[in-house]
Structures are given as C-alpha cells and as structure tokens.
N, C-alpha and C. Protein backbone atom coordinates (compact mmCIF):
# COMPACT_ATOMS: atom_id res chain seq x y z
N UNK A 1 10.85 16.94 -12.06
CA UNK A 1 11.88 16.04 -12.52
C UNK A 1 11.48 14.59 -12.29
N UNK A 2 10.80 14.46 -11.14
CA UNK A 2 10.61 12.72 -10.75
C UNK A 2 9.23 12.35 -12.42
N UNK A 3 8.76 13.58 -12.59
CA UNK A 3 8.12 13.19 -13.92
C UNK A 3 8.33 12.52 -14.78
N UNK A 4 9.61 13.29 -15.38
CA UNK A 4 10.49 13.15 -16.42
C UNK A 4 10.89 11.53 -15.96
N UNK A 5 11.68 11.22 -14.72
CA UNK A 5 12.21 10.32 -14.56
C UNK A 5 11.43 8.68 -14.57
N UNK A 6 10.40 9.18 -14.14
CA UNK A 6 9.44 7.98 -14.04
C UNK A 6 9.08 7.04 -15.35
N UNK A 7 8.73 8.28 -16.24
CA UNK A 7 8.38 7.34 -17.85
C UNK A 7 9.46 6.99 -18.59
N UNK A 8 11.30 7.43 -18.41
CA UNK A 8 11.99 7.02 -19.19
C UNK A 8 12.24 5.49 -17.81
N UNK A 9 12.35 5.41 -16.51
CA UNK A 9 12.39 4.41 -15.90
C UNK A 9 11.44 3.31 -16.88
N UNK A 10 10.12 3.74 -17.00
CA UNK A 10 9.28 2.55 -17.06
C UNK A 10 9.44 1.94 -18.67
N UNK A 11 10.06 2.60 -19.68
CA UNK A 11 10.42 2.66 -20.74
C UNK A 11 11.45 1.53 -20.52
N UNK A 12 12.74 1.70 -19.95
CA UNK A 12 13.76 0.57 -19.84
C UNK A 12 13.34 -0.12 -19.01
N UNK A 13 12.06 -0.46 -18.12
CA UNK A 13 11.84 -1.91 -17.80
C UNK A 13 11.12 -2.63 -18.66
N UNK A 14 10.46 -1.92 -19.83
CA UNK A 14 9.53 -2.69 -20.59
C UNK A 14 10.36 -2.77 -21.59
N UNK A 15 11.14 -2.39 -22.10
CA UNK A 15 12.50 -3.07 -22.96
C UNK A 15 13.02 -4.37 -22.03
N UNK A 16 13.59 -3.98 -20.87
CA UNK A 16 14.19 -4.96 -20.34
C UNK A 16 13.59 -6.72 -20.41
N UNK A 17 12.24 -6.38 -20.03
CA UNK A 17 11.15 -7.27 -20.18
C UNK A 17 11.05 -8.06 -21.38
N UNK A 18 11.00 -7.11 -23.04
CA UNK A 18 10.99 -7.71 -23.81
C UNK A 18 12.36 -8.56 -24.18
N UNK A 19 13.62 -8.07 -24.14
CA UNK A 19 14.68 -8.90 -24.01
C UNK A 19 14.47 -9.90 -23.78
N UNK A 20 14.39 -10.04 -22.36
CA UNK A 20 14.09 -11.27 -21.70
C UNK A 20 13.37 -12.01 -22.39
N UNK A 21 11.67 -11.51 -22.83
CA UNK A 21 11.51 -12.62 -23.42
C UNK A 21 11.80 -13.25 -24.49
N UNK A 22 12.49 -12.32 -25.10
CA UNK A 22 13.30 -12.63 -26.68
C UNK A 22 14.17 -13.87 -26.90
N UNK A 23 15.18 -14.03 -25.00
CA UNK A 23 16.07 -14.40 -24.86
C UNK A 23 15.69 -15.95 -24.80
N UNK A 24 14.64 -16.35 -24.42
CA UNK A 24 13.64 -17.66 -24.43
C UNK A 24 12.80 -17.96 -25.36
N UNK A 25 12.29 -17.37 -26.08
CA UNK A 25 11.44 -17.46 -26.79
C UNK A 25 9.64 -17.35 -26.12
N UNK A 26 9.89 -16.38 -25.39
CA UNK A 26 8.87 -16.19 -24.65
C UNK A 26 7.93 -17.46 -23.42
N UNK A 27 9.12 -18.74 -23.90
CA UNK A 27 8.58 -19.80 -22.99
C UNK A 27 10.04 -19.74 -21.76
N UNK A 28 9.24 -19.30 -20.31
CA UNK A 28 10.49 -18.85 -19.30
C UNK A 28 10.18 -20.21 -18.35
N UNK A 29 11.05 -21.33 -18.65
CA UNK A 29 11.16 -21.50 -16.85
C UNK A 29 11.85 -20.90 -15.69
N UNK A 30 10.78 -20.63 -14.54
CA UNK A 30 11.70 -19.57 -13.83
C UNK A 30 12.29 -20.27 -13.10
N UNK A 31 13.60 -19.58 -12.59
CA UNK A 31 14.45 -19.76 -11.83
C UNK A 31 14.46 -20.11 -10.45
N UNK A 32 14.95 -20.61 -9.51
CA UNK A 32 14.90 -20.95 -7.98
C UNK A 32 14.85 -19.30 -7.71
N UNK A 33 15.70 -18.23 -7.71
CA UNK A 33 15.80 -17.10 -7.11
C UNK A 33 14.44 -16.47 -7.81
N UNK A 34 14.14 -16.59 -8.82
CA UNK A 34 13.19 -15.87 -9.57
C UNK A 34 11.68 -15.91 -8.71
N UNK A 35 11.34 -17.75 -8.79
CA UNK A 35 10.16 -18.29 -8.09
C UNK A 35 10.10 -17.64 -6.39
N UNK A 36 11.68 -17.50 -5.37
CA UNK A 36 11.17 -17.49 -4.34
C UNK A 36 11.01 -16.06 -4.26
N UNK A 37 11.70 -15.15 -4.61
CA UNK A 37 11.05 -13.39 -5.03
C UNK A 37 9.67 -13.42 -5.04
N UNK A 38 8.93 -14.09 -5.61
CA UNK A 38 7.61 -14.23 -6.72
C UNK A 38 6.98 -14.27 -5.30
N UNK A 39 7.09 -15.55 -4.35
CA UNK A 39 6.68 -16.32 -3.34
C UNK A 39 6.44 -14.83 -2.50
N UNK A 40 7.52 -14.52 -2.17
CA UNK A 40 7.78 -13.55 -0.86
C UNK A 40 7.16 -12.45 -0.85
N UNK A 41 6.74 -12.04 -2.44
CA UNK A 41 5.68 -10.82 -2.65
C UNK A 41 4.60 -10.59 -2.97
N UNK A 42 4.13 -12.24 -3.24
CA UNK A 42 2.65 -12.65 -3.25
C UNK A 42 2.41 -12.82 -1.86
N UNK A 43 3.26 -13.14 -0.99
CA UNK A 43 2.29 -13.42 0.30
C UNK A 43 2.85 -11.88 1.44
N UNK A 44 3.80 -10.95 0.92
CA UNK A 44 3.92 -9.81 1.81
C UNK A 44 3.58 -8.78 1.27
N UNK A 45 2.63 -8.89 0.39
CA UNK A 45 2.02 -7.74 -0.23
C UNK A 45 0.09 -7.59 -0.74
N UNK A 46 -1.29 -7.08 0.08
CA UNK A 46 -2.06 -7.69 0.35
C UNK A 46 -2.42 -7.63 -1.34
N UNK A 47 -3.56 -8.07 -1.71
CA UNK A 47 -4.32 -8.41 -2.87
C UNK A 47 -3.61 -8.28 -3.87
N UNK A 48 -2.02 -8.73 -4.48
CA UNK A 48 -1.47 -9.26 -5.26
C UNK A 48 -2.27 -9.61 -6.31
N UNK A 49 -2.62 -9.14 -7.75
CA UNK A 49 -3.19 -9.53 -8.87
C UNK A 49 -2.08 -10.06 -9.78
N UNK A 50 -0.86 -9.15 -9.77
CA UNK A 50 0.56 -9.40 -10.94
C UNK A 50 1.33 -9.32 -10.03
N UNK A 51 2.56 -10.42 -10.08
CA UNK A 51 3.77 -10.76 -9.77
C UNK A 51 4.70 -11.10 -10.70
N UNK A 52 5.28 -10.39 -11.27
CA UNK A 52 7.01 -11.09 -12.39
C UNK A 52 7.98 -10.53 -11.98
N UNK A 53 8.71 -11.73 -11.65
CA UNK A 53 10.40 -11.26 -11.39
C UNK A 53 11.31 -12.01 -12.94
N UNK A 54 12.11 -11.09 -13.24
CA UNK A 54 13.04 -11.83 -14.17
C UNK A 54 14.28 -11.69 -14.22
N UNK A 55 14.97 -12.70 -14.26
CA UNK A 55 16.47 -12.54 -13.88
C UNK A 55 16.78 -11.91 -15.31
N UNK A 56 17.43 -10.55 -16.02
CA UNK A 56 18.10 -9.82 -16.60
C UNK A 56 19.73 -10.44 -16.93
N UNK A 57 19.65 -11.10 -16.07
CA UNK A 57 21.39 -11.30 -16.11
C UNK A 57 21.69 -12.29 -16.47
N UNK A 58 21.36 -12.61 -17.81
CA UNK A 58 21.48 -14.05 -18.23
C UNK A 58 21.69 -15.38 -17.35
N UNK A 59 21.08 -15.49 -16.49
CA UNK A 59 20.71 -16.49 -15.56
C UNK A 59 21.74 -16.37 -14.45
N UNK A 60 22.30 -16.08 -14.01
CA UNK A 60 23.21 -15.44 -13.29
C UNK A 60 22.83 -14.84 -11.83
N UNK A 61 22.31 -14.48 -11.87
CA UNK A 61 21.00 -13.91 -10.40
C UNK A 61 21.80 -12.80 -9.69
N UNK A 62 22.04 -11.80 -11.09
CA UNK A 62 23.23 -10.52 -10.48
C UNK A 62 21.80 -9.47 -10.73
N UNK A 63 20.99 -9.64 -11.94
CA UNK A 63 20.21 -8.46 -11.97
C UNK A 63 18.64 -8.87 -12.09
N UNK A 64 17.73 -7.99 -11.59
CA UNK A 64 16.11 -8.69 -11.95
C UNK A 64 15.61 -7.37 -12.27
N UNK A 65 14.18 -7.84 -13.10
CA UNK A 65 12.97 -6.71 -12.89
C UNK A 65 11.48 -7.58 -12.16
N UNK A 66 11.47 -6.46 -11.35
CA UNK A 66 10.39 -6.84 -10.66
C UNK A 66 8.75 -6.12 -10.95
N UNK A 67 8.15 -6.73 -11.29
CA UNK A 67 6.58 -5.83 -11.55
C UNK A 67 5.73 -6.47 -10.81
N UNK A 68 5.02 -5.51 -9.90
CA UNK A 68 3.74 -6.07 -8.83
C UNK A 68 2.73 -4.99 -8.59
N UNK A 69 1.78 -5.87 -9.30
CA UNK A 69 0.25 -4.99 -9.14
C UNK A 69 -0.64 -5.59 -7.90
N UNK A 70 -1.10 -4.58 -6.85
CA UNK A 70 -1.59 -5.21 -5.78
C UNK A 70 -2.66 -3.99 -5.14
N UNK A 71 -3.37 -4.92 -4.66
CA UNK A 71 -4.72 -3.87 -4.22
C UNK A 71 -4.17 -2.74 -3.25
N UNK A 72 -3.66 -3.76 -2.02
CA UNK A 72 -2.21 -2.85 -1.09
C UNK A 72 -1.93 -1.32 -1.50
N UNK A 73 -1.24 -1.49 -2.56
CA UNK A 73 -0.94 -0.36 -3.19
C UNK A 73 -1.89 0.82 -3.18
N UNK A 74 -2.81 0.36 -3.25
CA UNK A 74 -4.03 1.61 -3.22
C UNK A 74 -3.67 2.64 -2.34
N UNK A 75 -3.66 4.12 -2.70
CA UNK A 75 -3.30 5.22 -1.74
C UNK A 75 -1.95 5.32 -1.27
N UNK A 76 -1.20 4.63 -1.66
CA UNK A 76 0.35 4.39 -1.57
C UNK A 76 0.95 5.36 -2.48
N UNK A 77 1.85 6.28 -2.00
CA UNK A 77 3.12 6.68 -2.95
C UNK A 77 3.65 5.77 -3.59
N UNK A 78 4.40 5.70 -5.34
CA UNK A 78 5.57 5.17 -5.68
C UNK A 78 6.52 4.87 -4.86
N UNK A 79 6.98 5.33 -3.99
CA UNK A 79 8.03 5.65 -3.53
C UNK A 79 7.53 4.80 -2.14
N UNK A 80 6.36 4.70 -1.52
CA UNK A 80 6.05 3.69 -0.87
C UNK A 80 6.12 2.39 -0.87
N UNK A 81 5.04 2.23 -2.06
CA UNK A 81 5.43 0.86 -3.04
C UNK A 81 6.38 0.17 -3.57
N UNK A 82 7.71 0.89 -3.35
CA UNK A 82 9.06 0.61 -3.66
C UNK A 82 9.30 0.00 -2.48
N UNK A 83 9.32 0.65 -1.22
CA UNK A 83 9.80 0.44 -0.65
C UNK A 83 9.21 -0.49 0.37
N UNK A 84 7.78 -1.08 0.17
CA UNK A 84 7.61 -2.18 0.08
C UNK A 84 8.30 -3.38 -0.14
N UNK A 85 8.23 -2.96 -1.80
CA UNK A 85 8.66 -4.14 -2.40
C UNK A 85 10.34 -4.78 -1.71
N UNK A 86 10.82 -3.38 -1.59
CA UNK A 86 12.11 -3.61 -1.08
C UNK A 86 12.58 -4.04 -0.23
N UNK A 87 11.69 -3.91 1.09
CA UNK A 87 11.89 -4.30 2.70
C UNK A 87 11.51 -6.20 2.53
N UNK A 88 10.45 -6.28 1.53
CA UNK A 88 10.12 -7.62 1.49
C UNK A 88 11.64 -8.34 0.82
N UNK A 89 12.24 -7.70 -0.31
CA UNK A 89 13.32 -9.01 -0.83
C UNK A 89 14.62 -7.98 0.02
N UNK A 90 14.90 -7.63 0.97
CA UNK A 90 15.47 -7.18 1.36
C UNK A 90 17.32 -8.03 1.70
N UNK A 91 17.07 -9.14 1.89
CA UNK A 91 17.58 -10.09 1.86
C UNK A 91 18.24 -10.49 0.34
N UNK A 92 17.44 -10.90 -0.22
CA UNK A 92 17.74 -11.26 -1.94
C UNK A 92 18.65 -9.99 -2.25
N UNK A 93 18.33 -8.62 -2.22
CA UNK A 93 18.87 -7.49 -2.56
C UNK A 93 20.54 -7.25 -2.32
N UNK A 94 20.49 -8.13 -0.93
CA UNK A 94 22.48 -8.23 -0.66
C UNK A 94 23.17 -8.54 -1.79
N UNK A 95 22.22 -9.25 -2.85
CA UNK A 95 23.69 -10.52 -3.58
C UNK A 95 23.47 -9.74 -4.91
N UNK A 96 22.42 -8.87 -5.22
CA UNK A 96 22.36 -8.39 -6.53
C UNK A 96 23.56 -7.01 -6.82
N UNK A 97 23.32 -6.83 -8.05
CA UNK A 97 23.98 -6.00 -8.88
C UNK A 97 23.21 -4.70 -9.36
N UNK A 98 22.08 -4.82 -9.20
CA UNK A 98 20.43 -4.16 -9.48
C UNK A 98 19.46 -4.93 -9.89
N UNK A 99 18.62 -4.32 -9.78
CA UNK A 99 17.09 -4.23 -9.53
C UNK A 99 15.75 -3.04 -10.14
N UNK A 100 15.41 -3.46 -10.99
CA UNK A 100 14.61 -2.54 -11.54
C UNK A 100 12.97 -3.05 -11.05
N UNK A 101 12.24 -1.42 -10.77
CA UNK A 101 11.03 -1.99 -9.75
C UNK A 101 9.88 -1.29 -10.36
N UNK A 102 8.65 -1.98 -10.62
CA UNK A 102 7.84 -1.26 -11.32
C UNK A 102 6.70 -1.61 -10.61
N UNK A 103 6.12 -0.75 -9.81
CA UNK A 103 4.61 -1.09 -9.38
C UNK A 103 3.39 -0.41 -9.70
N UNK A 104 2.21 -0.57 -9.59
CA UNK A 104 0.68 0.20 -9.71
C UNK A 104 -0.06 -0.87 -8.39
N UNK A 105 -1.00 0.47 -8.10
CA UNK A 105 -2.16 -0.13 -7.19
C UNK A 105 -3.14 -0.49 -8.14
N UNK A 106 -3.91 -2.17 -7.99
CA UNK A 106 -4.58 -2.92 -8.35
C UNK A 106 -6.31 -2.44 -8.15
C-alpha cells in the first residue's frame, strides 16, 4: 500500500508545484517564511543539492511544499527523510494548515 501511496503523493506535489508556478508566471519572489524554511534545511541537512519551499496558500503561509535533495539522505528511509525534514521546521509546522514533503538522496 505505501507503494500505491507514494506515486499518487508525488503526483499532487508536482501538480501542486506547477500551480504555483502558474500562479506567478514562473517568476517567484520568495517569501520571508518561504526563504527562512529554505535557510533551516540547507544548513540542517548535510550535502543539500535542491531546496524549494512554496507557499500553496496563496501567500498566506497556511500551506507549503517542500522538496529537498541531499547527499544526507543516502541510506535513509522515506520515512526518515521526512522526518528529518520535519524535526528541522518543526517550529514553522505549529502555524501551518499542511505541508506536503518530497525528498530523494542526492
């Protein structure tokens, strides 16, 4: 089942993604909440190659998607790597509404 679940997950973040950039015209300035996400998981996560956070919630800072490719990751469960990502914005996570999380080892 986590099969099944994984590729329709990664399916609605890469919709979600394109929205977003639809919603700009693919030119994003990011946001104060957006940039310090970005910050907190480039430097608590080791060999960081990809970092994007995007606020979903029409600027609002109720919903994000997060994608981070990092060497770290290597030999890591999904389910590790989540919870990575998670312990790092752990904080940010109080004020949201959701959070969609997409990682690979780099």
């Amino acid at each position: 089942m986590l099969r099944l679940a994984t590729p329709l997950r990664s399916g609605l973040l890469s919709s979600a993604i394109r929205r977003h950039s639809a919603c700009c015209g693919g030119e994003h300035k990011m946001s104060e909440a957006e940039l310090k996400m970005s910050k907190l998981l480039t430097e608590g996560i080791d060999g960081c190659t990809r970092v994007e956070v995007h606020d979903v919630s029409n600027g609002c800072g109720s919903m994000f998607d997060v994608v981070v490719e990092a060497a770290g990751f290597k030999g890591k469960s999904k389910v590790a790597q989540h919870k990575q990502v998670t312990s790092i914005l752990r904080e940010q996570i109080k004020d949201m509404h959701g959070l969609t999380i997409k990682t690979k080892a780099a």
